[in-house]
Protein backbone atom coordinates (compact mmCIF):
# COMPACT_ATOMS: atom_id res chain seq x y z
CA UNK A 1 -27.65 18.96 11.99
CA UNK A 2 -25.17 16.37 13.81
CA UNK A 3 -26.17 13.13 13.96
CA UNK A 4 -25.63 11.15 17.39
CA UNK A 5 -24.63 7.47 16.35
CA UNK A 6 -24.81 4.28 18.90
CA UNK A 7 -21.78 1.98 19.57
CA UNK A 8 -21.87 -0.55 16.28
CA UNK A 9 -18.34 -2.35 17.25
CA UNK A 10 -17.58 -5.23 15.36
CA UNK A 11 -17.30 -8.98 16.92
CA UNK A 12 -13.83 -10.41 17.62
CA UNK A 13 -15.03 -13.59 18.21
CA UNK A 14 -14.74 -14.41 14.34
CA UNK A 15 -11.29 -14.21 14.40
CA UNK A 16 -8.83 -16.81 16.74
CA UNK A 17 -5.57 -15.14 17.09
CA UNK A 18 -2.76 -17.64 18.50
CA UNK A 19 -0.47 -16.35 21.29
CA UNK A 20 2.37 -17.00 18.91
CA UNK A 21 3.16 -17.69 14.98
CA UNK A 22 6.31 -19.01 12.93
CA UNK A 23 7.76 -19.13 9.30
CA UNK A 24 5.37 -20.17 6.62
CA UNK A 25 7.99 -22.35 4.80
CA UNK A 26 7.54 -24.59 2.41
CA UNK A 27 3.56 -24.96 2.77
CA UNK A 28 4.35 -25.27 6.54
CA UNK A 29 4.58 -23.15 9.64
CA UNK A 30 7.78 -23.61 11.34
CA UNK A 31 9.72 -22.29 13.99
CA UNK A 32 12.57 -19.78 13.59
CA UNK A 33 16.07 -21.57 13.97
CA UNK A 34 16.90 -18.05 15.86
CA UNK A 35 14.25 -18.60 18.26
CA UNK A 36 13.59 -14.90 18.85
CA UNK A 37 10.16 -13.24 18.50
CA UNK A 38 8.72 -9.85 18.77
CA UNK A 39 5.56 -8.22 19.44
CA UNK A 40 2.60 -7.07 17.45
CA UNK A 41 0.18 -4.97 19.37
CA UNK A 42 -2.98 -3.14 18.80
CA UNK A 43 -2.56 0.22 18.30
CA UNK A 44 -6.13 1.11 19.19
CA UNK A 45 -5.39 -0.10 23.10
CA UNK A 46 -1.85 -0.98 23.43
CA UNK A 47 -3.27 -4.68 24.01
CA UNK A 48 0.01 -7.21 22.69
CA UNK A 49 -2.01 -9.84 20.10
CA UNK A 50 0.81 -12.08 19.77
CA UNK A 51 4.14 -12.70 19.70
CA UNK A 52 5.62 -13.09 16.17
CA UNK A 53 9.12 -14.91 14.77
CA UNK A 54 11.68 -12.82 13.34
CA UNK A 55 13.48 -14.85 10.86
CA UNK A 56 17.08 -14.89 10.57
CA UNK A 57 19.79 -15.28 7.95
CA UNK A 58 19.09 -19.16 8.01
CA UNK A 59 15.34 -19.08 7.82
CA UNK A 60 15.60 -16.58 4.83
CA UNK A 61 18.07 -19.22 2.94
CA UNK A 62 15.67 -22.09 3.79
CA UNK A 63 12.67 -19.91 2.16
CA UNK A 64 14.19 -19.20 -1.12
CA UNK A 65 15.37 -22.62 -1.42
CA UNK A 66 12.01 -23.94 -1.11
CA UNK A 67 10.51 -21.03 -3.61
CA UNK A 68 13.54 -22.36 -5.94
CA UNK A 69 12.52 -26.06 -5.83
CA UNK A 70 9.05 -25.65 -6.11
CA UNK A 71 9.77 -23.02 -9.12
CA UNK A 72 11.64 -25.56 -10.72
CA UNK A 73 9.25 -28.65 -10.46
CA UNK A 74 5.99 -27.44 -9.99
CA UNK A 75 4.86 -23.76 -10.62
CA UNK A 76 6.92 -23.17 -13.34
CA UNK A 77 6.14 -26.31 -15.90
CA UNK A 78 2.42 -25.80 -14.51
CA UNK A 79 0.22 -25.12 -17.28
CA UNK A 80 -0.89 -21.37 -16.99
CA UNK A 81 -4.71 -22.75 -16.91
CA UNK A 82 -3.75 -24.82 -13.76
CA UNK A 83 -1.86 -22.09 -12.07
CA UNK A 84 -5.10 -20.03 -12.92
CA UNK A 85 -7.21 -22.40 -10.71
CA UNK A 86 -5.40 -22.04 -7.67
CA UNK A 87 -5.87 -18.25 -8.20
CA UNK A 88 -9.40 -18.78 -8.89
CA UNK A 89 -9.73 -20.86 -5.39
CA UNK A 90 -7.32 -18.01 -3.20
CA UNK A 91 -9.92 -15.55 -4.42
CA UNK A 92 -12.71 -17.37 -3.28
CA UNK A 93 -10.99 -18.15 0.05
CA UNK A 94 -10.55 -14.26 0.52
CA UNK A 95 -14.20 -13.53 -0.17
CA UNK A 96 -15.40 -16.92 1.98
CA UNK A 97 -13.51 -15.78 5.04
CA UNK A 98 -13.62 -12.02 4.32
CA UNK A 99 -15.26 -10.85 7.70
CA UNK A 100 -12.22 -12.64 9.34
CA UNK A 101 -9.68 -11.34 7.41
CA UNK A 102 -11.60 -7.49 7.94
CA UNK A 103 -11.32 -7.91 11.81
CA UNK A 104 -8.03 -9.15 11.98
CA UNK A 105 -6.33 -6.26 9.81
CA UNK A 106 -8.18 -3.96 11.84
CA UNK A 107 -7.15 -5.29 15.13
CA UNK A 108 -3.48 -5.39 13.96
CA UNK A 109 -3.85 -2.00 11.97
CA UNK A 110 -5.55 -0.03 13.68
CA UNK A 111 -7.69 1.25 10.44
CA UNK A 112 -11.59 1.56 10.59
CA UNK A 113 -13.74 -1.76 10.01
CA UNK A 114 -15.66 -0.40 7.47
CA UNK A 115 -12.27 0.42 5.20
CA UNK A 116 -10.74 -3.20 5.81
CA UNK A 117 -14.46 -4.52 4.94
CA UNK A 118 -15.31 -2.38 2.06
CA UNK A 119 -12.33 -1.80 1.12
CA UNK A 120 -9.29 -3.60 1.20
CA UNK A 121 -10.29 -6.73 1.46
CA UNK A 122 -12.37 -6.94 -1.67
CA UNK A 123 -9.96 -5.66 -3.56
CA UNK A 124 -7.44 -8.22 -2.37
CA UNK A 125 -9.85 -10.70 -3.75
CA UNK A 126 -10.47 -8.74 -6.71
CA UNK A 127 -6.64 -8.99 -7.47
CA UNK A 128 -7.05 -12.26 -7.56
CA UNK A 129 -9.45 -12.94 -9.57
CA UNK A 130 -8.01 -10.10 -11.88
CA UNK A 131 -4.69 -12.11 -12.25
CA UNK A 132 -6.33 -15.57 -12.60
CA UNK A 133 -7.50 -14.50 -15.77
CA UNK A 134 -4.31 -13.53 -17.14
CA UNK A 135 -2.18 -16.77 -16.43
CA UNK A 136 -3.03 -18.34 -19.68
CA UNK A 137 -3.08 -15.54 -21.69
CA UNK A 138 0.58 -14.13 -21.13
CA UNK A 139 1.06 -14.28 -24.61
CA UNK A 140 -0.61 -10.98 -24.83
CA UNK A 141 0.70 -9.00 -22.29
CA UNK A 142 3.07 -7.50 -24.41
CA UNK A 143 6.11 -9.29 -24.45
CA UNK A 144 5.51 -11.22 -27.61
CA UNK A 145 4.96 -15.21 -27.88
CA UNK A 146 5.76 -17.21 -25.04
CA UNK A 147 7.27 -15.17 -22.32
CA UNK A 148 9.01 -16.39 -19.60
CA UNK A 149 8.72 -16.36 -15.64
CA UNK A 150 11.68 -14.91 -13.77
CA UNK A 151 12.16 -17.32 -10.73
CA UNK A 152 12.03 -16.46 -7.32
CA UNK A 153 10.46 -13.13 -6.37
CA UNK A 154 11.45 -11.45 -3.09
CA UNK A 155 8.61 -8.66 -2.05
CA UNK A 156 8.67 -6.51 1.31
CA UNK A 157 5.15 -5.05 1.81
CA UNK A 158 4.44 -2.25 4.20
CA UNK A 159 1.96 -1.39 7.17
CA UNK A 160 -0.75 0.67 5.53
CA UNK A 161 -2.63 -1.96 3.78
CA UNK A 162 -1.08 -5.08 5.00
CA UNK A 163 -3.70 -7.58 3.29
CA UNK A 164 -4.20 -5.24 0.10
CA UNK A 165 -0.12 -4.57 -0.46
CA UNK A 166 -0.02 -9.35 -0.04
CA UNK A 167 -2.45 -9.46 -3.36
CA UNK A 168 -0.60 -6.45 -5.23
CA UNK A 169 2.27 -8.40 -4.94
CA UNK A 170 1.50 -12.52 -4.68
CA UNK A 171 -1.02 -12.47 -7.40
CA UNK A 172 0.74 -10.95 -10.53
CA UNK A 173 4.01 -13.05 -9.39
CA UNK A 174 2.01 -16.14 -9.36
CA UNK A 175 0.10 -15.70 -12.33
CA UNK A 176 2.83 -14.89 -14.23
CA UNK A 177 4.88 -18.55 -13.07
CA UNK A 178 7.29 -17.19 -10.30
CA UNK A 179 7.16 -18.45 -6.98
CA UNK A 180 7.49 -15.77 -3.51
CA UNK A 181 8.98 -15.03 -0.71
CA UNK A 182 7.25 -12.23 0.94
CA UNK A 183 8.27 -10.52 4.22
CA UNK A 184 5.28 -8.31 5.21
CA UNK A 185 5.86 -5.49 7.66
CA UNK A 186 6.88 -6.10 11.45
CA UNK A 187 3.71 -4.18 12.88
CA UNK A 188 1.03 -6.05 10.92
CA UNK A 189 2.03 -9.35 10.24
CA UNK A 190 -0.97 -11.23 11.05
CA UNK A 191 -3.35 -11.28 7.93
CA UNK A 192 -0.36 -11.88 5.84
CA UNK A 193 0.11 -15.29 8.53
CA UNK A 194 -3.42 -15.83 8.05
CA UNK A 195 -3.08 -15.61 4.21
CA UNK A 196 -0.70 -18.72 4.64
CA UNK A 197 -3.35 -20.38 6.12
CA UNK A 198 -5.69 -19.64 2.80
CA UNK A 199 -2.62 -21.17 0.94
CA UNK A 200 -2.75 -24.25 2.61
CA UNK A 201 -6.86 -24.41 1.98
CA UNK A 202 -6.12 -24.11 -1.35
CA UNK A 203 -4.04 -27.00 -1.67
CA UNK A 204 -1.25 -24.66 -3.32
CA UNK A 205 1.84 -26.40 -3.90
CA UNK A 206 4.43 -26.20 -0.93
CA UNK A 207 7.08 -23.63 -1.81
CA UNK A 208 4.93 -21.52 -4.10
CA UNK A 209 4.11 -19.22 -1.58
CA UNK A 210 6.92 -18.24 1.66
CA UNK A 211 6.32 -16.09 4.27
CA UNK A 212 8.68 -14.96 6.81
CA UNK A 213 8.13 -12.20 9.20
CA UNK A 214 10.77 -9.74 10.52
CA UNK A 215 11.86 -6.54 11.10
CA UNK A 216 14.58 -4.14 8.38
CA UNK A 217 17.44 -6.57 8.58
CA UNK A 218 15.19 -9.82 7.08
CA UNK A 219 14.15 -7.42 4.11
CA UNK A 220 17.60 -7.08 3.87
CA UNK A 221 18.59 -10.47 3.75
CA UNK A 222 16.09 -11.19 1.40
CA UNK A 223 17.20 -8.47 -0.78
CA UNK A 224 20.83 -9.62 -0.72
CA UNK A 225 20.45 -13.23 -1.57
CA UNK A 226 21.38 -14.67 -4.72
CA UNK A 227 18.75 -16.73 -4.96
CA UNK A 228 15.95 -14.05 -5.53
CA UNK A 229 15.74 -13.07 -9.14
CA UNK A 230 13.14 -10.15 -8.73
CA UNK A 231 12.35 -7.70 -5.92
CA UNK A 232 9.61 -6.23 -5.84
CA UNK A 233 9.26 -3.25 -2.90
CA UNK A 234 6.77 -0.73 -1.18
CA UNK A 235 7.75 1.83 1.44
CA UNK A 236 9.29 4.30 2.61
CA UNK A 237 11.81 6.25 -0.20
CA UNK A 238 14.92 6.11 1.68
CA UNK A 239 14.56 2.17 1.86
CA UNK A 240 13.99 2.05 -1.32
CA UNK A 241 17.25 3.90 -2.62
CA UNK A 242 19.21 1.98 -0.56
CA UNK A 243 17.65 -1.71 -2.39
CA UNK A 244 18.32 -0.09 -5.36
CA UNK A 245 21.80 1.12 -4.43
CA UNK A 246 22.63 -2.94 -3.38
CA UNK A 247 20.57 -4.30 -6.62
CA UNK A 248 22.30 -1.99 -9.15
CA UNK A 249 24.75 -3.88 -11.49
CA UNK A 250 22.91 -7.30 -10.81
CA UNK A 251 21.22 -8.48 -13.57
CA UNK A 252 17.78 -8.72 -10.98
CA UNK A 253 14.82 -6.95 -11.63
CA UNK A 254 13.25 -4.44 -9.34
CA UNK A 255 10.44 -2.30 -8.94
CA UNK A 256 9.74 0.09 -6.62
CA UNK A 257 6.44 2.13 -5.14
CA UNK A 258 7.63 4.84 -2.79
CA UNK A 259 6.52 7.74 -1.16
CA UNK A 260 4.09 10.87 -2.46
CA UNK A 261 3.11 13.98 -1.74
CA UNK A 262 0.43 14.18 -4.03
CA UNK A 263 -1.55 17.44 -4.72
CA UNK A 264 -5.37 17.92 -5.22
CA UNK A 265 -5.75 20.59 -7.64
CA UNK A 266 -9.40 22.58 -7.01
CA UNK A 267 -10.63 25.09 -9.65
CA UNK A 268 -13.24 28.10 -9.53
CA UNK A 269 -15.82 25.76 -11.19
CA UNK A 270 -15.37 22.37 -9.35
CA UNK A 271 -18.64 21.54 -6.99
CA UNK A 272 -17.39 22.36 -3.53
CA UNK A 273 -19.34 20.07 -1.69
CA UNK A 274 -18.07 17.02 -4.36
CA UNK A 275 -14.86 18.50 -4.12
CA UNK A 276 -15.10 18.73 -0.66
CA UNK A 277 -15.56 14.74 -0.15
CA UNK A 278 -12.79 14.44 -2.85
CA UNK A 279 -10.54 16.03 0.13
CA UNK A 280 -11.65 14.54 2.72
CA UNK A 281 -11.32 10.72 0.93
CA UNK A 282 -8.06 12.13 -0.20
CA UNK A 283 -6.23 12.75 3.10
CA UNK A 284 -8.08 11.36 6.20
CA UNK A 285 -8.79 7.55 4.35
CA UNK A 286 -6.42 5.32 6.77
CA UNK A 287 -5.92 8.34 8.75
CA UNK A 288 -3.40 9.45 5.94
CA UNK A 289 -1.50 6.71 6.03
CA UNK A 290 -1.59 6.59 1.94
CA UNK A 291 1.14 6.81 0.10
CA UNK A 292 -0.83 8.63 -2.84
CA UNK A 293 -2.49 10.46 0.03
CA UNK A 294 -3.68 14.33 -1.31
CA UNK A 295 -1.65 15.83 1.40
CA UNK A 296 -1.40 18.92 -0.75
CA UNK A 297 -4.98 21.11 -1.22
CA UNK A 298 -4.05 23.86 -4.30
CA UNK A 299 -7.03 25.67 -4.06
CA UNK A 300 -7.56 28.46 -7.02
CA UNK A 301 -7.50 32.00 -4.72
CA UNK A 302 -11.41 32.91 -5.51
CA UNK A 303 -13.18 29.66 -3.80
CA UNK A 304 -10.08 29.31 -1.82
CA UNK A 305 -11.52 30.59 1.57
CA UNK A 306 -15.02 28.80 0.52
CA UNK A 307 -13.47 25.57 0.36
CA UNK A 308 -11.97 25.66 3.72
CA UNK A 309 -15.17 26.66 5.61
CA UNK A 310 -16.81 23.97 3.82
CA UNK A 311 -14.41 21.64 4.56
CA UNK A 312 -13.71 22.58 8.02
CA UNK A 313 -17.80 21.87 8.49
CA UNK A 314 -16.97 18.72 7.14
CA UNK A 315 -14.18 17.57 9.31
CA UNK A 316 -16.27 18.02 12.21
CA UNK A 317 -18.65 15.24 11.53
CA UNK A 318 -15.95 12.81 11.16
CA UNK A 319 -16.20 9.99 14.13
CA UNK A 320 -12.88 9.24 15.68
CA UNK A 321 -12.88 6.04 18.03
CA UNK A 322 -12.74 2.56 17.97
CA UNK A 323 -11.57 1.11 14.51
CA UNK A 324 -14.13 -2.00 15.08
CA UNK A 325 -16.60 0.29 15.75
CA UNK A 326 -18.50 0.58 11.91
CA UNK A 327 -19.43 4.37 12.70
CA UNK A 328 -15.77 5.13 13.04
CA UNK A 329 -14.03 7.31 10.55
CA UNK A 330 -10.41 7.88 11.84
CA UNK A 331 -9.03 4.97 13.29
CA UNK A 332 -5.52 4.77 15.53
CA UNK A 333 -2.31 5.47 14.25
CA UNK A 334 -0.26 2.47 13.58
CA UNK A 335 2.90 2.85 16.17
CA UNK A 336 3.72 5.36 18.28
CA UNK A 337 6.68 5.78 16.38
CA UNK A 338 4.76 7.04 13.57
CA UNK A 339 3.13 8.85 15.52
CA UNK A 340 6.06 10.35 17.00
CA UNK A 341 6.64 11.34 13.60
CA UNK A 342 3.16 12.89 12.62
CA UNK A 343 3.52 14.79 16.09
CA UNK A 344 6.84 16.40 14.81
CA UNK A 345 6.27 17.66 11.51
CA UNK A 346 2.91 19.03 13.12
CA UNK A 347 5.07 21.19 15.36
CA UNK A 348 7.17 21.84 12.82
CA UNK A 349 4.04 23.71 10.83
CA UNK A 350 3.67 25.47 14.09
CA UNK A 351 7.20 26.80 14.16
CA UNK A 352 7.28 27.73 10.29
CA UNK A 353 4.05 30.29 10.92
CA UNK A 354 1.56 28.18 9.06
CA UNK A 355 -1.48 28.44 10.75
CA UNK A 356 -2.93 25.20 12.30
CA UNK A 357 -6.97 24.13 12.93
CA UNK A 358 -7.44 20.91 14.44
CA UNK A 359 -10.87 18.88 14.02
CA UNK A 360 -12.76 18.84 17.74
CA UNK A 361 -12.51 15.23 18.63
CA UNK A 362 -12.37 13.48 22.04
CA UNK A 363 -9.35 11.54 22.08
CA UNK A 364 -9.09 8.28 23.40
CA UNK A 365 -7.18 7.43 26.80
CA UNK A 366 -5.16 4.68 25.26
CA UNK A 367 -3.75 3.65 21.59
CA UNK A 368 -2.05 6.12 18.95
CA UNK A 369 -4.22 8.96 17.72
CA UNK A 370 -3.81 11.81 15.90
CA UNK A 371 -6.86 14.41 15.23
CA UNK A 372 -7.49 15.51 11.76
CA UNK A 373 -5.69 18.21 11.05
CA UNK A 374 -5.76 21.34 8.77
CA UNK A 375 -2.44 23.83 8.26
CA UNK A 376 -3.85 27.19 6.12
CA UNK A 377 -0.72 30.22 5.01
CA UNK A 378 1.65 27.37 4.13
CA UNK A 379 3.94 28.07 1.38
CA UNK A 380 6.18 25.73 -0.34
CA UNK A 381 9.23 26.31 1.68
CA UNK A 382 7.54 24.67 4.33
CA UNK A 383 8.43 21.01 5.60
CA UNK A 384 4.38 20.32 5.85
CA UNK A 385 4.91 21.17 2.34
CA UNK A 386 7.65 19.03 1.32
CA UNK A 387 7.74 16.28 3.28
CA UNK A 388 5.33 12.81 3.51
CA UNK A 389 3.49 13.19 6.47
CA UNK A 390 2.05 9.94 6.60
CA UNK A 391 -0.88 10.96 8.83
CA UNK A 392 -4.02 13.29 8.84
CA UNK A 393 -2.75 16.57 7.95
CA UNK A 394 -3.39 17.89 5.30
CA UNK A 395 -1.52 21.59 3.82
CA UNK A 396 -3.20 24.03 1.71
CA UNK A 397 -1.90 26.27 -0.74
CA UNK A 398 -3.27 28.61 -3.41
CA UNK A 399 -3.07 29.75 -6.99
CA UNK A 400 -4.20 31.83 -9.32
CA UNK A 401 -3.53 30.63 -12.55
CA UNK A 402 -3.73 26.67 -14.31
CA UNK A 403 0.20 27.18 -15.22
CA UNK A 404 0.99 28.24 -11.49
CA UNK A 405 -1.03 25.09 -10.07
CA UNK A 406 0.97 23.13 -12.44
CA UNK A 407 3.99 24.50 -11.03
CA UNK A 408 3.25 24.33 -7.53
CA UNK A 409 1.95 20.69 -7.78
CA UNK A 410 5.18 19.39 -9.58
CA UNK A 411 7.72 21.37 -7.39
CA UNK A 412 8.22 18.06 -5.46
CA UNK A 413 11.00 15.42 -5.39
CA UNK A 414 8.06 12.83 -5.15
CA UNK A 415 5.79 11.89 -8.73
CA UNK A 416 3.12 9.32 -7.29
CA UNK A 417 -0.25 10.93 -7.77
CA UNK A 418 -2.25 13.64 -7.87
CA UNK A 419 -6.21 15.06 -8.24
CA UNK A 420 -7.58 17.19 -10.44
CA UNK A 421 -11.62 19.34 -9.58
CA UNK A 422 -12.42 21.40 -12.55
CA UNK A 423 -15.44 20.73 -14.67
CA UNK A 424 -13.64 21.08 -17.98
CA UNK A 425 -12.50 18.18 -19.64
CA UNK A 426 -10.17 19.71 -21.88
CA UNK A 427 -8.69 21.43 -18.65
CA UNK A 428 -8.36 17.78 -16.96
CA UNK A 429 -6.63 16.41 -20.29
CA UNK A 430 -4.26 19.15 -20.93
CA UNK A 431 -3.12 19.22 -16.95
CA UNK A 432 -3.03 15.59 -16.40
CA UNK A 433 -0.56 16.04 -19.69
CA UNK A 434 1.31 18.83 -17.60
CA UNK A 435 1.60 16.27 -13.98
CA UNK A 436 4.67 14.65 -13.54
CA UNK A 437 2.49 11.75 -11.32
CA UNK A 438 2.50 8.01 -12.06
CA UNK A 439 -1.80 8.47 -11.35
CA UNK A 440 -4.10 11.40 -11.87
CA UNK A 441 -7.86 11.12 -11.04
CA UNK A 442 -10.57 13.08 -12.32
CA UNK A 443 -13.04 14.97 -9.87
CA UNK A 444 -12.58 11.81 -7.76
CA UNK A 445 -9.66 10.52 -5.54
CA UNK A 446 -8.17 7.62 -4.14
CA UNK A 447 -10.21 5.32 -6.71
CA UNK A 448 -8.14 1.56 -7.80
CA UNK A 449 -8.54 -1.22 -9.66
CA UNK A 450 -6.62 -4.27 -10.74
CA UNK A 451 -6.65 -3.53 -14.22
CA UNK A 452 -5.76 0.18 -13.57
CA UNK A 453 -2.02 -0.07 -13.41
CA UNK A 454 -0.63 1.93 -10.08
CA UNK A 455 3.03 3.91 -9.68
CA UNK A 456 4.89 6.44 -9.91
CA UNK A 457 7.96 8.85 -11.26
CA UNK A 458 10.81 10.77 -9.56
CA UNK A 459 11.46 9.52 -5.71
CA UNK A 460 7.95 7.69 -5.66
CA UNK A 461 9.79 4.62 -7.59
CA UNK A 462 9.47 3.02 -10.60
CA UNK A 463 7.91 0.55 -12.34
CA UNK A 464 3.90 -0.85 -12.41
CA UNK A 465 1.66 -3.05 -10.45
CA UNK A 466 -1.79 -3.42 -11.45
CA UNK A 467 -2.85 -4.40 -15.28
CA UNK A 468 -1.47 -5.31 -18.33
CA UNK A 469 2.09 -2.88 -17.47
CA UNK A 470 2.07 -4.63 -13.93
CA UNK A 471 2.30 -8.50 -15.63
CA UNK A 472 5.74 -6.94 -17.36
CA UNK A 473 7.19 -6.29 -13.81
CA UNK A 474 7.25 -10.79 -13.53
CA UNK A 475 7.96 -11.60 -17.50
CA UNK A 476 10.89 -11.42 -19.65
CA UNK A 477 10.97 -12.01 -23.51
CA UNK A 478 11.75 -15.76 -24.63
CA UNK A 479 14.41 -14.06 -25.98
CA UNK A 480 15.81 -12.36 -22.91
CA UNK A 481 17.51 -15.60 -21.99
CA UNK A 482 19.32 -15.81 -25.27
CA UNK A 483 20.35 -11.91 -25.01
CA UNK A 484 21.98 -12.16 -21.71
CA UNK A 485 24.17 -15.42 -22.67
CA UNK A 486 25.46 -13.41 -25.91
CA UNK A 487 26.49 -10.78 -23.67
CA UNK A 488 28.62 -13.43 -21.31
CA UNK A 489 30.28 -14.97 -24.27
C-alpha cells in the first residue's frame, strides 16, 4: 500500500537571511578589502539567497593575525574549565536556535528538513557538548601530563554537511586551546556566517573563532600561510594531495578526511528488509552526497536477486520534492556542477553495459535533481565501480564466498568505510579485521557520534576527528617543544 502524504513544508519566516555578508574577523563582520562577492543560491529553485565576500590574500593575513593574538593572550593561558564554558554556552546556542539553523542549511543545501533537523544539527550541538567536557581533562587524552595546544588552526570544510563539518572541526580545536580560522565551502556558506553570530552571543573572545568565506584559491591561501600551525581538511581527494604535497617538509600538522567508496557487504542470513533500510540509509541519505556513502552493494549470489526486488520496492516509496517539505526524502543536488558530474558517470554506467533502473519520481521543473538510481551487472572494471559518485547511485556487485567479498570490497584506492549484514558475530569480527576502512558498522549504517572517532586509510586521508584519537589531531607532548629545538641546534 502507498501512502499519499499532504504538503508539510517548513516556515522560512524563522530564518532572516541578509542580501549580503562579510568576514567574521576578529569577533566582527567586516567587509572584504577586495570588495568582490559571489553568489549562493538555492539549489532547490535556483532562487540567489545572498551575495557572499570572497576574501582575498589580505583578509586571510588579517584573520590569522587576529587567531594569533587572541591565541597568545586569551585562549591559550585560559584555564581549560573556562574555555569549557564557552563550549558549554555554543552548545546551548545551537540547540536554542536549532529550528533556525535547520532551515537555513536546508535552504542553502538543498538537503531534506527532516535530516538538517534530526540530524545534523543535533549532532553539531552534541559535538559541543562532547568537547566541553574534555577541555580540562587533556591530561588524559593520551599525550601524557600537560599537553600543549598547537596555535592557529586553518580548517576548509566542505558542502555536504556545512553546519555538522563547522563542529567536527571548531570544537576539538577549541577545546584543546587553539584558536581557528575556518573557510567553509563557497556553495553553503551561510550557517557557518550564522555560526559567527552564535560566537558573538556567547561572548567568545574576539579572534578565537575567524571565518572567511571564499572559493579554492582562499583555502589556498590559508593553507600557505605561515602563520597557521595545523590544517585540518575535508573534501574532495585530489585537493587533499595537493595540501599535503604544499604542507610536506613543514613542521605543520595536518589531517585529512577524503573521499570513499565504501562497500555494504550483505550475507545469506542478514534480514532483508533490515538490510534493506541499511541500503537505502547508506546511499540515498543527503542524496549520496556522503563521503562514507555505501555506494557499493556486495550482495552474496543466493539472496542477491531477493535483495534487489526488495529494495527496488523500497525505492519507490521514497518522496522526492521540496527539501523544506518534512515528507521529503531526496532533496536537490547541491550545484549543477555536481550534478553535471552525477549525470556523467551515470552515462558512463550506460556505456560500460551495466544495466541501469531508475526510481519513478516526478522531477521538479526547477533546482538540481537527480532520481535515485540503481546500476545491476556492474563489475569492478567499471567507473560506477571505482569512482566517488557523490550522488544517488548506488552499484551492485556479487559474491560468493566471505574471502571474495573481502576482496572485492578492498580492491579500491579509497579506505573510509564500509557495512557489514550477516547475523554472525564472529563473521562481523573476523571481516571488520579483514577491511582496510577507517569505520565499519555492524547490521547498521551511517551511525556517528562524538566520542566514536571518524576517518579513514589509503586515498580517504588520514588522521581522526571525533573522540579521544580526534583531541591528538590539536595536542602535542610538553615535550614536543623541547624535541624540535634539539633537532635545530
Amino acid at each position: 500500500m502507498t501512502f499519499e502524504y499532504a504538503p508539510a513544508p517548513e516556515s522560512r519566516a524563522i530564518v532572516s537571511i541578509a542580501s549580503s555578508y562579510g568576514l567574521f574577523i576578529n569577533g566582527e563582520f567586516v567587509d572584504p578589502t577586495g570588495g568582490t562577492a559571489f553568489k549562493t543560491v538555492n539549489p532547490a529553485t535556483e532562487e540567489v539567497l545572498a551575495e557572499i565576500s570572497e576574501a582575498n590574500q589580505s583578509d586571510v593575513n588579517a584573520a590569522v593575525n587576529s587567531a594569533r593574538r587572541a591565541y597568545d593572550r586569551v585562549w591559550s593561558v585560559m584555564s581549560g574549565r573556562d574555555r569549557a564554558k564557552y563550549l558549554f554556552r555554543i552548545a546551548r546556542l545551537l540547540q536554542e536556535r536549532s529550528r533556525e539553523f535547520a532551515v537555513l542549511e536546508t535552504l542553502d543545501n538543498g538537503k531534506p528538513i527532516r535530516e538538517s533537523r534530526d540530524i545534523d544539527v543535533p549532532l553539531a550541538a552534541a559535538h559541543f557538548f562532547y568537547h566541553a567536557g574534555w577541555a580540562d581533562k587533556l591530561d588524559y587524552a593520551g599525550l601524557g601530563p600537560n599537553p600543549r595546544s598547537l596555535g592557529v588552526a586553518g580548517q576548509i570544510i566542505p558542502w555536504n554537511f556545512p553546519l555538522l563539518m563547522l563542529a567536527w572541526k571548531i570544537a576539538p580545536a577549541l577545546a584543546c586551546g587553539n584558536t581557528v580560522v575556518l573557510k567553509p565551502a563557497e556553495t553553503t556558506s551561510l550557517t557557518a556566517l550564522l555560526f559567527a553570530e552564535v560566537c558573538q552571543q556567547a561572548e567568545l573572545p574576539p579572534g578565537v573563532v575567524n571565518i572567511i568565506t571564499g572559493a579554492g584559491d582562499t583555502g589556498r591561501m590559508i593553507v600557505e600561510h605561515k602563520g597557521i600551525d595545523k590544517i585540518a581538511f575535508t573534501g574532495s581527494t585530489e585537493v587533499g594531495k595537493s595540501i599535503a604535497r604544499a604542507l610536506a617538509g613543514t613542521r605543520r600538522k595536518l589531517t585529512l578526511e577524503l573521499g570513499g567508496k565504501a562497500a555494504n557487504i550483505v550475507f545469506d542470513d542478514a534480514p532483508i528488509d533490515q538490510a534493506v533500510e541499511g541500503i537505502v540509509d547508506g546511499i540515498f541519505f543527503n542524496q549520496g552526497h556522503v563521503c562514507c556513502a555505501g555506494s557499493r552493494l556486495l550482495l552474496q549470489e543466493s539472496i542477491a536477486e531477493e535483495t534487489i526486488d526488495a529494495l527496488k520496492r523500497r525505492l519507490q516509496t521514497l518522496r522526492l520534492g521540496d527539501p523544506l517539505d518534512k515528507n521529503t526524502d531526496i532533496g536537490a543536488v547541491n550545484s549543477r556542477e555536481q550534478l553535471n558530474k552525477i549525470t556523467e558517470l551515470i552515462k558512463s554506467g550506460d556505456d560500460e553495459g551495466a544495466q541501469r533502473w531508475t526510481a519513478p519520481c516526478d522531477i521538479p521543473d526547477k533546482g538540481w535533481w537527480c532520481a535515485p538510481t540503481i546500476f545491476t551487472n556492474v563489475t569492478q572494471a567499471h567507473r560506477i565501480a571505482r569512482e566517488e559518485i557523490f550522488g544517488p547511485v548506488l552499484s551492485v556487485l556479487t559474491f560468493r564466498t566471505p574471502d571474495e567479498a573481502v576482496e572485492k570490497a578492498n580492491n579500491t584506492p579509497f579506505g573510509l568505510s564500509a557495512g557489514i549484514w550477516t547475523e554472525k558475530g564472529s563473521r562481523i569480527l573476523w571481516l571488520a579485521g579483514q577491511l582496510r576502512a577507517g569505520v565499519i558498522w555492524a547490521n547498521t549504517f551511517n551511525r556517528f557520534d562524538p566520542a566514536s572517532p571518524f576517518g579513514g586509510f589509503k586515498e580517504s586521508g588520514f588522521g581522526r576527528e571525533g573522540g579521544i584519537q580526534g583531541l591528538t589531531a590539536y595536542l602535542r607532548s610538553a615535550t614536543d617543544g623541547d624535541d624540535q629545538a634539539k633537532g635545530m641546534s
